[in-house]
Protein backbone atom coordinates (compact mmCIF):
# COMPACT_ATOMS: atom_id res chain seq x y z
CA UNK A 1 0.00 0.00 0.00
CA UNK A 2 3.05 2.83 1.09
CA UNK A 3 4.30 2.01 -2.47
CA UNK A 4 0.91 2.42 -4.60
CA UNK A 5 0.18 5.59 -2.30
CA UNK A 6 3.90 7.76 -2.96
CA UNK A 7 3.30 6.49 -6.34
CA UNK A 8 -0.52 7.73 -7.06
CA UNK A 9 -0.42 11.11 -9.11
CA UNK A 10 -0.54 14.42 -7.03
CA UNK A 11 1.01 12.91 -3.94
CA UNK A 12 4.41 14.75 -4.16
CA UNK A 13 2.63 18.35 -5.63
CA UNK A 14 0.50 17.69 -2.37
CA UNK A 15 3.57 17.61 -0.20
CA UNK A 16 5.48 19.59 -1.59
CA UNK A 17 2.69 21.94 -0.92
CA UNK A 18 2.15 21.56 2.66
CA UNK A 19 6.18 21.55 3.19
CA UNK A 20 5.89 25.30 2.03
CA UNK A 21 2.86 26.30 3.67
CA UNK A 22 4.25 24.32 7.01
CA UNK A 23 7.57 26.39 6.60
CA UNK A 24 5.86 29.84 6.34
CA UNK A 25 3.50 29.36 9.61
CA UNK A 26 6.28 27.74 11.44
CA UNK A 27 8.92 30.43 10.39
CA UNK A 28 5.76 33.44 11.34
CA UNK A 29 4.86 31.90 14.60
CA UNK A 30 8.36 31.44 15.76
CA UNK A 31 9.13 35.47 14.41
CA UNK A 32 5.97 36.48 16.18
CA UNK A 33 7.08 34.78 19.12
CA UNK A 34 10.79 36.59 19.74
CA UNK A 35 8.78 40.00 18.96
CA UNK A 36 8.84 40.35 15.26
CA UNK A 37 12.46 41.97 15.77
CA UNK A 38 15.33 42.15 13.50
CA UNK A 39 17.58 40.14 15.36
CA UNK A 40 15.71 36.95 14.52
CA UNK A 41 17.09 37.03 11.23
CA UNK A 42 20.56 36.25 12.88
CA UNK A 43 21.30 32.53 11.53
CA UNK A 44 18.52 32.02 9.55
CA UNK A 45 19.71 29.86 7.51
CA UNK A 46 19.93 26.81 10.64
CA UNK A 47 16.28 27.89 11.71
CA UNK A 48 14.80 27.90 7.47
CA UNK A 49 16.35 23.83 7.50
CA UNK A 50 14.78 23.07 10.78
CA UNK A 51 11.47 24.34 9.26
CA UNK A 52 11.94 22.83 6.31
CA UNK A 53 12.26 18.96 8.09
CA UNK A 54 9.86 19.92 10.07
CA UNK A 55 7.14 21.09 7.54
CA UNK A 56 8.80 17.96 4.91
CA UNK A 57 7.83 15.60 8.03
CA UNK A 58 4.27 17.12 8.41
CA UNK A 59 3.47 17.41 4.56
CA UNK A 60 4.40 14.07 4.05
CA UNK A 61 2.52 12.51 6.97
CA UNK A 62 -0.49 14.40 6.15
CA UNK A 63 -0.58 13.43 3.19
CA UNK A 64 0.06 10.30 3.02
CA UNK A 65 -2.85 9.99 5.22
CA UNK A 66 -5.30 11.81 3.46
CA UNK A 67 -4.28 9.60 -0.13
CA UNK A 68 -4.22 6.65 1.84
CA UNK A 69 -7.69 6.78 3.29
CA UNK A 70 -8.76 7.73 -0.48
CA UNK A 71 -7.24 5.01 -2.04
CA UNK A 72 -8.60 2.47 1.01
CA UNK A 73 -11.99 4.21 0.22
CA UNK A 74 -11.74 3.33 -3.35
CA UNK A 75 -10.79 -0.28 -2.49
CA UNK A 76 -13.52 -0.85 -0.35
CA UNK A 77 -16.39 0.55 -2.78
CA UNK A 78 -14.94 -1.57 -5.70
CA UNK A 79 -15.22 -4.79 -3.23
């Protein structure tokens, strides 16, 4: 099943997706929480990877969910 769901079109585009949109809350949040100040741009580069592994882990758990419950829905209705 991992293999027919990482493999069924619009899976990547879909994480790929949430990895960005993870990124940008995570990276506003954490900005908004040191008081929107200048100084948070100080290593940024360190903080934009964390976000990045952290938004790659949530896009790709989310949706691998969301295809996988498709795909079981499909199996089950064609049954």
């Amino acid at each position: 099943m991992f293999k027919r769901v990482v493999t069924h079109k619009g899976f990547w585009k879909s994480v790929l997706f949430l990895t960005i949109t993870a990124m940008v809350v995570l990276f506003v949040i954490n900005w908004g929480l040191s008081g929107f100040g200048s100084e948070y741009f100080n290593g940024v580069f360190r903080k934009l990877l964390a976000f990045l592994v952290g938004g790659a882990i949530y896009g790709f758990t989310i949706t691998y969910i969301k295809f996988w419950s498709k795909l079981k829905q499909q199996e089950n209705r064609s049954k």
